[in-house]
C-alpha atoms as a PDB file:
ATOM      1  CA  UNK A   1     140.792 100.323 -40.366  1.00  0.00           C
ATOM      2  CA  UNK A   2     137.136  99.603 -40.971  1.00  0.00           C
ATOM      3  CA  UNK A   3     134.445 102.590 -40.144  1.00  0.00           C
ATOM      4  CA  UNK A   4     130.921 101.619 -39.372  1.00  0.00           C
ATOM      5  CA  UNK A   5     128.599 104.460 -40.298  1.00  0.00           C
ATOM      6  CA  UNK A   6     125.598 105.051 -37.941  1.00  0.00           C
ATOM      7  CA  UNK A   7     123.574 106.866 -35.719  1.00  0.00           C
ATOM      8  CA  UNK A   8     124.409 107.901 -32.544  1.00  0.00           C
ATOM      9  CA  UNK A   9     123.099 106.336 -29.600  1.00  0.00           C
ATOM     10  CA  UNK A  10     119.102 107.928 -29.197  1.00  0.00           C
ATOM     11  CA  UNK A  11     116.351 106.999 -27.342  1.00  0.00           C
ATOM     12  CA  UNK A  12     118.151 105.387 -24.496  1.00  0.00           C
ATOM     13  CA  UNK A  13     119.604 102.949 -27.502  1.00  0.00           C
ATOM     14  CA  UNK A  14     122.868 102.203 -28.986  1.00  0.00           C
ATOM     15  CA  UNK A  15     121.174 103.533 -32.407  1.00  0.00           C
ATOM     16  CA  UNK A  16     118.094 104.954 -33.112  1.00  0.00           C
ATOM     17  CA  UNK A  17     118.185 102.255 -36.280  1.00  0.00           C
ATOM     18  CA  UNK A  18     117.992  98.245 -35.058  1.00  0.00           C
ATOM     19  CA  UNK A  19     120.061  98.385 -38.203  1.00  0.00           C
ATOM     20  CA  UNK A  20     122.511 100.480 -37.037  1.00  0.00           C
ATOM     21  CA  UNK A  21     122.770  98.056 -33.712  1.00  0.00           C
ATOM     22  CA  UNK A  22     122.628  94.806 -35.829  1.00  0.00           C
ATOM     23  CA  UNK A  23     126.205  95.959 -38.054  1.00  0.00           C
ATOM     24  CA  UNK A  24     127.239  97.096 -34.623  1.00  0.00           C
ATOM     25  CA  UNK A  25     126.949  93.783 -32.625  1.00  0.00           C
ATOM     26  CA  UNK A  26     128.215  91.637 -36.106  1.00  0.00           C
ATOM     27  CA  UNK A  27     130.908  93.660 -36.038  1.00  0.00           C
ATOM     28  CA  UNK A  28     131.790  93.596 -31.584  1.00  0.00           C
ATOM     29  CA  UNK A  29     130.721  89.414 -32.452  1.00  0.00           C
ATOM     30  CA  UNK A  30     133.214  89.425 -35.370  1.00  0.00           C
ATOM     31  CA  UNK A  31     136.325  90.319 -33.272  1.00  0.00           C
ATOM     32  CA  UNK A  32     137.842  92.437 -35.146  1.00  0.00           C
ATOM     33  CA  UNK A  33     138.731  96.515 -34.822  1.00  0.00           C
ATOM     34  CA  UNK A  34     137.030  98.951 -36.526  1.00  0.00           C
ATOM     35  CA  UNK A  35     135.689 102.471 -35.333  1.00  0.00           C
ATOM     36  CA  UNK A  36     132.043 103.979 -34.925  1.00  0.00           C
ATOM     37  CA  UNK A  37     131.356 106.936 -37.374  1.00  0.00           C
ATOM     38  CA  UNK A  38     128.430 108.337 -35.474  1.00  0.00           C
ATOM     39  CA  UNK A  39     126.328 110.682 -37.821  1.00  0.00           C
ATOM     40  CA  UNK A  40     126.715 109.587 -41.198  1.00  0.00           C
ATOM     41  CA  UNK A  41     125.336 110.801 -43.925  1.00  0.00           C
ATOM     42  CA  UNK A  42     122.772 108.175 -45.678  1.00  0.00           C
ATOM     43  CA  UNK A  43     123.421 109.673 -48.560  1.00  0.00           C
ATOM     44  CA  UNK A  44     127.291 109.244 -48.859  1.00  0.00           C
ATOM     45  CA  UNK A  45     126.539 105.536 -48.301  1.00  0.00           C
ATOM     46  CA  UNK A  46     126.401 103.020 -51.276  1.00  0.00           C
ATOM     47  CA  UNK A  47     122.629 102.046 -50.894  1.00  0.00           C
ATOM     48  CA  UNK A  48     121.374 105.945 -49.904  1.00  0.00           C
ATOM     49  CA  UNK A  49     120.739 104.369 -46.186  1.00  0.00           C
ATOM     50  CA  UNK A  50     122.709 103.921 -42.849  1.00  0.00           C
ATOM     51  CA  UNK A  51     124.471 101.998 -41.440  1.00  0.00           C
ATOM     52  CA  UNK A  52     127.419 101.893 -44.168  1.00  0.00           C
ATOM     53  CA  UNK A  53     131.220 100.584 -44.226  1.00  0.00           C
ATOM     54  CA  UNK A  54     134.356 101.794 -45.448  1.00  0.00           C
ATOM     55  CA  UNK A  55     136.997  98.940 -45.530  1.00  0.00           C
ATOM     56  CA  UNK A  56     140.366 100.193 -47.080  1.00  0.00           C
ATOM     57  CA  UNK A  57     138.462 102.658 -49.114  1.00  0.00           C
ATOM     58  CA  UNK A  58     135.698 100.738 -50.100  1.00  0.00           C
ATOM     59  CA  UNK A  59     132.263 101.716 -48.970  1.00  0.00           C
ATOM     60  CA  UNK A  60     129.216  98.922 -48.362  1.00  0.00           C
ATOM     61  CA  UNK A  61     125.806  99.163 -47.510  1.00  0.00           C
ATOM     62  CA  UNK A  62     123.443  97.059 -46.279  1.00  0.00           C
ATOM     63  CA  UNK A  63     123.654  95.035 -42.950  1.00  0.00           C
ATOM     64  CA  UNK A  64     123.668  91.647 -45.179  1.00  0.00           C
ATOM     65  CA  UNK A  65     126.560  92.614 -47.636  1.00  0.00           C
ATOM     66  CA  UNK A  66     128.456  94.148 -44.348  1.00  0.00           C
ATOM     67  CA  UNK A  67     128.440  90.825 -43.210  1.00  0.00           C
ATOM     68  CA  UNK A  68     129.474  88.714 -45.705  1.00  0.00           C
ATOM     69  CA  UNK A  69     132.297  91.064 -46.691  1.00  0.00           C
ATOM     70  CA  UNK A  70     133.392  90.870 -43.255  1.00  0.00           C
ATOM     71  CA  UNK A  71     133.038  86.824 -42.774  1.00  0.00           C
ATOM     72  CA  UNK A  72     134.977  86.965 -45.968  1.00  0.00           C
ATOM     73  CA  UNK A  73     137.966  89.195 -45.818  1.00  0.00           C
ATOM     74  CA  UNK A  74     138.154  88.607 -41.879  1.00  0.00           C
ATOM     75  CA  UNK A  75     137.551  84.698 -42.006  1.00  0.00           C
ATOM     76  CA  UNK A  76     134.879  84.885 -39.558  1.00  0.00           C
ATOM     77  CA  UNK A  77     131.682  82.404 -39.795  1.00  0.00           C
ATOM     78  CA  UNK A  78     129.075  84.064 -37.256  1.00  0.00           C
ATOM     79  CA  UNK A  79     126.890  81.087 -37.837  1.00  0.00           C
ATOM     80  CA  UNK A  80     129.684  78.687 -37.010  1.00  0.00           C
ATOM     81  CA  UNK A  81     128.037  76.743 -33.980  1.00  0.00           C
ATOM     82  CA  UNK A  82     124.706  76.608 -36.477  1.00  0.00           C
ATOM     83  CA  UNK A  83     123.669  73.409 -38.876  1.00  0.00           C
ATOM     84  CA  UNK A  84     122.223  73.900 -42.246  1.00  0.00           C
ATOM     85  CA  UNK A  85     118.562  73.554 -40.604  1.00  0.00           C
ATOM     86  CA  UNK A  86     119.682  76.044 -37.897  1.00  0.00           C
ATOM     87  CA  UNK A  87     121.210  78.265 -40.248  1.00  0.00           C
ATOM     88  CA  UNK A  88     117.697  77.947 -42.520  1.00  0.00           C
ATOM     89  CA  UNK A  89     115.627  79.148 -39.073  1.00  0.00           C
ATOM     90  CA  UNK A  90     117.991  81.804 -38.073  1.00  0.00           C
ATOM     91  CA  UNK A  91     117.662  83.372 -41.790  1.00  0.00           C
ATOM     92  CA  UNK A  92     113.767  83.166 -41.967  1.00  0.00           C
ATOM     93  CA  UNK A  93     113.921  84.808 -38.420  1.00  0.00           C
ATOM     94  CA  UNK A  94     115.748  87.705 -39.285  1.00  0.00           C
ATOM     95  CA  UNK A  95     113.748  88.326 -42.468  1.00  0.00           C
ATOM     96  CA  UNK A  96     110.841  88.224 -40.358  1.00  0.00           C
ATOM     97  CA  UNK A  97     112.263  91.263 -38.043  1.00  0.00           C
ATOM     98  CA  UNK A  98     113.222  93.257 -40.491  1.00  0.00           C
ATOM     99  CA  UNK A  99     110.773  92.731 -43.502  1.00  0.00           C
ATOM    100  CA  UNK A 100     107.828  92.580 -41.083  1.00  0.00           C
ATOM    101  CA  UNK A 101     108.202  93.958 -37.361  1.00  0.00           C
ATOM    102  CA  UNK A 102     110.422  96.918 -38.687  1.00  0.00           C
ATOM    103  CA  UNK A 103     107.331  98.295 -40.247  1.00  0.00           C
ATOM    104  CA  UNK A 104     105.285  97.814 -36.760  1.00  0.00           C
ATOM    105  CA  UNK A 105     107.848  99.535 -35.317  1.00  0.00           C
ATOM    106  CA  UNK A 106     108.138 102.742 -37.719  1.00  0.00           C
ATOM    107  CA  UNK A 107     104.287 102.810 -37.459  1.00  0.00           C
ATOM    108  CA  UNK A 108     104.586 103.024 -33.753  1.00  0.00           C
ATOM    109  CA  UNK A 109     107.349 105.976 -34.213  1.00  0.00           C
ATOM    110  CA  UNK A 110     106.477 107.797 -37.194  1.00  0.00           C
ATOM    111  CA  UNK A 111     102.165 107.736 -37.101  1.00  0.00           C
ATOM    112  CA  UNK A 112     101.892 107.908 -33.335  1.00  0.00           C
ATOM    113  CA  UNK A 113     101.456 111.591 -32.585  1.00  0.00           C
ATOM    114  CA  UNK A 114     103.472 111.490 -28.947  1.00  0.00           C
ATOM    115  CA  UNK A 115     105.804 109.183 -30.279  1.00  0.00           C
ATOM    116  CA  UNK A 116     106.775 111.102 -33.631  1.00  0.00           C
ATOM    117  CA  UNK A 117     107.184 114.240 -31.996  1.00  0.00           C
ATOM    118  CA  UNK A 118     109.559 113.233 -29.239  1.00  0.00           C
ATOM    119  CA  UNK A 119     111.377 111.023 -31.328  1.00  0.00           C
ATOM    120  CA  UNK A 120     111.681 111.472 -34.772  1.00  0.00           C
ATOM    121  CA  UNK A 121     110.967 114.685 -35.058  1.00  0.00           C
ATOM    122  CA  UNK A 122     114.228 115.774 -33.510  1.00  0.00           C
ATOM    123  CA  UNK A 123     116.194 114.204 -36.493  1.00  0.00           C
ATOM    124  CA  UNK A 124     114.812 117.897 -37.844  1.00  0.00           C
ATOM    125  CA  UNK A 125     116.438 120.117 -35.199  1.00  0.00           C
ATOM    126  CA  UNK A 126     119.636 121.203 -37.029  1.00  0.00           C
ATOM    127  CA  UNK A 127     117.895 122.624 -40.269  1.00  0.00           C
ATOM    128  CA  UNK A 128     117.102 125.872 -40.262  1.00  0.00           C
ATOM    129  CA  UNK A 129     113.748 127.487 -38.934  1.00  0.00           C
ATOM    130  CA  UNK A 130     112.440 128.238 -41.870  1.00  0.00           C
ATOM    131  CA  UNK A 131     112.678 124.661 -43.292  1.00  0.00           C
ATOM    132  CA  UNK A 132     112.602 122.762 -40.433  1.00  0.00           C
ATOM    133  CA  UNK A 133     108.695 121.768 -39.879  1.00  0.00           C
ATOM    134  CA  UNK A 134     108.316 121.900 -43.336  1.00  0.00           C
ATOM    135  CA  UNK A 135     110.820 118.943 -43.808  1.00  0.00           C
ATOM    136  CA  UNK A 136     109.724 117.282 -40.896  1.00  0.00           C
ATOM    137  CA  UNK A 137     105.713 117.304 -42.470  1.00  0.00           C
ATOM    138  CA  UNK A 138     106.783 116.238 -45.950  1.00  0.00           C
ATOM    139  CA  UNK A 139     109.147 113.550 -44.323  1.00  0.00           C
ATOM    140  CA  UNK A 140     106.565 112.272 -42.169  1.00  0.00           C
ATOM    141  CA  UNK A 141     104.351 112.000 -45.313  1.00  0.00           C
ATOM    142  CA  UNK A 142     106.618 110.248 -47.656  1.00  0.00           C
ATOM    143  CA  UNK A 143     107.312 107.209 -44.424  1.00  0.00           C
ATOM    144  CA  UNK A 144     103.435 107.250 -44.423  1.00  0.00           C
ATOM    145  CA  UNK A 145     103.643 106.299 -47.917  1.00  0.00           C
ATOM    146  CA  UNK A 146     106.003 104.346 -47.716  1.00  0.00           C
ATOM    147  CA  UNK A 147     104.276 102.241 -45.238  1.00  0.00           C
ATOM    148  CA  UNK A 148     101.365 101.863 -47.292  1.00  0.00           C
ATOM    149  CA  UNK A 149     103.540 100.883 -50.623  1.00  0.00           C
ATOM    150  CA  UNK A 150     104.960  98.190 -48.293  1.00  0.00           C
ATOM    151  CA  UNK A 151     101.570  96.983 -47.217  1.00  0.00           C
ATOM    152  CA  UNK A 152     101.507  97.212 -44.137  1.00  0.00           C
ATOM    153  CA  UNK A 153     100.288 100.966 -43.843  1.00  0.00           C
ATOM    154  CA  UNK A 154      96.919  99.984 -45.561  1.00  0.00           C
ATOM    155  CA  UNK A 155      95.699  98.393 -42.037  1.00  0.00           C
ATOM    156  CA  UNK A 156      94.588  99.753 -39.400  1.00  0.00           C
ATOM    157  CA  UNK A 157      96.443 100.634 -36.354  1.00  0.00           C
ATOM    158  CA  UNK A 158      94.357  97.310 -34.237  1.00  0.00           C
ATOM    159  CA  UNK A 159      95.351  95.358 -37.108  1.00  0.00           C
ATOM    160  CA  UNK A 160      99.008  96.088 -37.594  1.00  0.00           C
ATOM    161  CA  UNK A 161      99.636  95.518 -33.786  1.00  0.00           C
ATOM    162  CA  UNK A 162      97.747  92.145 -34.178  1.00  0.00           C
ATOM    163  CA  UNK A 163     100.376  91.721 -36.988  1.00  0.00           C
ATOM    164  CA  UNK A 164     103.510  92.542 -34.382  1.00  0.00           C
ATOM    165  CA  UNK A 165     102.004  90.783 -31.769  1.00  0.00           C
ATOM    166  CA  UNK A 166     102.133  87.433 -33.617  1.00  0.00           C
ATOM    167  CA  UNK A 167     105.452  88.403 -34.443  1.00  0.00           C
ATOM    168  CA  UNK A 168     106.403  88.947 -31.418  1.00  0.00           C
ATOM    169  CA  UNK A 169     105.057  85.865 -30.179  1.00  0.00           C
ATOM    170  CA  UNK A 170     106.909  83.898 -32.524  1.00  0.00           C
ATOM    171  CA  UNK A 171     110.583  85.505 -31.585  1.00  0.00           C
ATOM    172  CA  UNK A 172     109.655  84.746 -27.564  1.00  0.00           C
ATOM    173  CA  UNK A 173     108.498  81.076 -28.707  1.00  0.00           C
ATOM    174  CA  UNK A 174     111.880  80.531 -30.780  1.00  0.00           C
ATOM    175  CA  UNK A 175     113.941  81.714 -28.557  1.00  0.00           C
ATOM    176  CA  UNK A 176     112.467  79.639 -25.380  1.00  0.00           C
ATOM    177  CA  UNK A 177     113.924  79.161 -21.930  1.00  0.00           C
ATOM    178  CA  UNK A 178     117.753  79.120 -24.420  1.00  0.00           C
ATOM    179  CA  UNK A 179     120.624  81.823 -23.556  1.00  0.00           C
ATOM    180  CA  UNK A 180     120.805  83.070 -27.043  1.00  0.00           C
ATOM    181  CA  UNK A 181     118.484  82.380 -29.886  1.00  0.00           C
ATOM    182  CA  UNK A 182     119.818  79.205 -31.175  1.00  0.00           C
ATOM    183  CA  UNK A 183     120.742  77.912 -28.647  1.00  0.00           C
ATOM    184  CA  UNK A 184     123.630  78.309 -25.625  1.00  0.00           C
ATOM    185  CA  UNK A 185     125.954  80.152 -28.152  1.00  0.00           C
ATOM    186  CA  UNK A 186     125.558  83.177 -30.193  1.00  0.00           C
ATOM    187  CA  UNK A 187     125.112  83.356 -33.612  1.00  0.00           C
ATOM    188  CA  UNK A 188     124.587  86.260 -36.576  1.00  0.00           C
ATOM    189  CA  UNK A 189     120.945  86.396 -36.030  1.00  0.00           C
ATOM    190  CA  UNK A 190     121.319  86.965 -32.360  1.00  0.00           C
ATOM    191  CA  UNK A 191     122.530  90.400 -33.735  1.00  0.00           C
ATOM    192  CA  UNK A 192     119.265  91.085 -35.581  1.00  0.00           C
ATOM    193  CA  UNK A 193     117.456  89.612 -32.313  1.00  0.00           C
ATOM    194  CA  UNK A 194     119.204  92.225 -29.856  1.00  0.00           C
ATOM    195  CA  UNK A 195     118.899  95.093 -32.433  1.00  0.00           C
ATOM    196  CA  UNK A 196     114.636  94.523 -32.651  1.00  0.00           C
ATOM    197  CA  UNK A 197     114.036  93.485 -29.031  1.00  0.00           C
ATOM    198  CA  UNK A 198     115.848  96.245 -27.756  1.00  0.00           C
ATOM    199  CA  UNK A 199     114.479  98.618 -30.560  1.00  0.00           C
ATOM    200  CA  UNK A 200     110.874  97.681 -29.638  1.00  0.00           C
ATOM    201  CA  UNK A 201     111.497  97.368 -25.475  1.00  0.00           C
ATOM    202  CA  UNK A 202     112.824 100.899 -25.061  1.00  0.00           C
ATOM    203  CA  UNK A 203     110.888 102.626 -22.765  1.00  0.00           C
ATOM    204  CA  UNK A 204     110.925 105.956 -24.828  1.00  0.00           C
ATOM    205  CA  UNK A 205     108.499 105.109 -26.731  1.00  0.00           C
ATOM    206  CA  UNK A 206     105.416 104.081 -24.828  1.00  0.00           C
ATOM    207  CA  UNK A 207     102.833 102.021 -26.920  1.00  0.00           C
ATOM    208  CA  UNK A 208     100.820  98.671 -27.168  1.00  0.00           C
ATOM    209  CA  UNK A 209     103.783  96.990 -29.516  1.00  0.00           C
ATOM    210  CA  UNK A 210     106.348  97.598 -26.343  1.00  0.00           C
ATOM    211  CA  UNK A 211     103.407  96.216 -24.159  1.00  0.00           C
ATOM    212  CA  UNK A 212     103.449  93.453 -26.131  1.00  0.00           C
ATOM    213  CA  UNK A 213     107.028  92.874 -26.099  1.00  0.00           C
ATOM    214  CA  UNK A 214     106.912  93.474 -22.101  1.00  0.00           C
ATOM    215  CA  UNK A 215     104.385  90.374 -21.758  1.00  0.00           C
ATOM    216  CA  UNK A 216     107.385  88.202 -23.370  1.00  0.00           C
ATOM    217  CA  UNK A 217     109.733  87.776 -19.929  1.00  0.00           C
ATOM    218  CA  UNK A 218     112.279  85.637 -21.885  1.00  0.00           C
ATOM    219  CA  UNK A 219     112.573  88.646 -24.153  1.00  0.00           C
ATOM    220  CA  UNK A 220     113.012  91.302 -21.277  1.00  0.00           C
ATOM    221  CA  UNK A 221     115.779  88.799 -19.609  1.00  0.00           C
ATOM    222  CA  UNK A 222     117.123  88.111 -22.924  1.00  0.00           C
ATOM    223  CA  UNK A 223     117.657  91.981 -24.011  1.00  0.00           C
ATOM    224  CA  UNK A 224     119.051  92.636 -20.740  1.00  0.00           C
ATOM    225  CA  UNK A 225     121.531  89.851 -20.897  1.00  0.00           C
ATOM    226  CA  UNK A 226     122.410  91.191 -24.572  1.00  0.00           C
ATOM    227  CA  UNK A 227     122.604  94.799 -23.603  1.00  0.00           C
ATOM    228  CA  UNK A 228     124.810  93.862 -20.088  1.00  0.00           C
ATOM    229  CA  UNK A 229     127.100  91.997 -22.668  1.00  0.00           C
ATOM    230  CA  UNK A 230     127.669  94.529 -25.649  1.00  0.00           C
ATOM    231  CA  UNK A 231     126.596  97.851 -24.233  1.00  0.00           C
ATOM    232  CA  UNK A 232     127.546  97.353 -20.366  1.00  0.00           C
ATOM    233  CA  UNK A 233     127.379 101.337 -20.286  1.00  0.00           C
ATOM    234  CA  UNK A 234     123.912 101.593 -21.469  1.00  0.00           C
ATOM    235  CA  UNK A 235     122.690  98.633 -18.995  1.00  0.00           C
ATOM    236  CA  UNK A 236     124.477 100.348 -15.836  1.00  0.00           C
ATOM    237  CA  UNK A 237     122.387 103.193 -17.031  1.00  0.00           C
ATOM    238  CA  UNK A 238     118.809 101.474 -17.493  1.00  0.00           C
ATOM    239  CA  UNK A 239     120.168  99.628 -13.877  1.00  0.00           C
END
């Protein structure tokens, strides 16, 4: 049977990754069984990251590949009700979640001081005393970095929500008075839609980039309707 490796469910999430949501929903969208591994090890996995697979003893990383070995072994076409244009939109969509509003969104965790240290910072709490806020300071450090490699970390905090917000706007403006982001069926990206909406609307984490994510009404209605449909538990919860 296949095993999806992720988080467990965290900050009134399914995942504390959108990542670890996305494989999640492909996988609930695809049909087919497969268990939850809650609490693997990134470092086990094939690309050093979560969320993994193993599929009859093979191991894949990286939501993408997950997919396609899954639409391939399993016959399943997630973008089945999509044409070539649609499929075109969906893709440039998703890369614009994860390659640009992911980024907002670990800035909002990671640099903001309330938001690190009730969120992130409990990754830390298993390691020992005597390590623990050490590894917690140098980790912090090296997503800091990280952030700045990527570009996005060299602006400043008005300026990278400015970035998110357009973002943001964009997502609310594709997805329009439809059901699901293409339209009245679902498709793959409507994974990758839940997984950031969601991600970015939990009220754990209190910020301007939730704000502006609040402002978007089709985006509230249209996480709720996701969340009510794959994680009915976790809606009768936020009820």
């Amino acid at each position: 049977m296949l095993i999806l490796y992720g988080f467990g469910p965290a900050f009134g999430l399914p995942a504390a990754s959108p990542f670890a949501i996305k494989a999640d929903v492909q996988l609930k969208m695809a049909g087919i069984p497969y268990t939850y591994g809650a609490g693997g090890i990134p470092q086990d996995g094939p690309k050093g990251k979560i969320p993994y697979i193993e599929d009859d003893g093979v191991r894949l990383g990286d939501t993408h590949f997950i997919r396609a070995h899954v639409e391939r072994k399993y016959g399943v076409d997630l973008d089945a009700p999509l044409s070539t244009v649609e499929r075109a939109r969906a893709w440039a969509i998703e890369r614009l979640l994860e390659d640009h509003l992911y980024w907002a969104m670990v800035h909002e965790r990671w640099m903001n001081d309330a938001n690190f240290a009730k969120g992130p910072a409990s990754f830390f709490n298993a390691l020992p005393d005597a390590v623990r806020d050490t590894a917690r300071r140098e980790t912090r450090e090296r997503v800091k970095g990280t952030l700045h490699s990527h570009g996005l970390g060299r602006h400043s905090h008005e300026e990278i929500l400015a970035l998110a917000q357009r973002s943001l706007d964009s997502l609310a403006a594709e997805l329009g008075d439809k059901p699901y982001l293409m339209g009245e069926e679902l498709s793959g990206a409507d994974a990758t839609a839940f997984a950031f909406a969601t991600s970015v609307l939990t009220p754990y984490f209190a910020g301007p980039l939730r704000d502006a994510a609040l402002a978007h009404g089709n985006l509230v209605a249209y996480n709720w309707r996701m969340m009510q449909r794959y994680y009915p538990e976790l809606a009768q919860q936020a009820a």
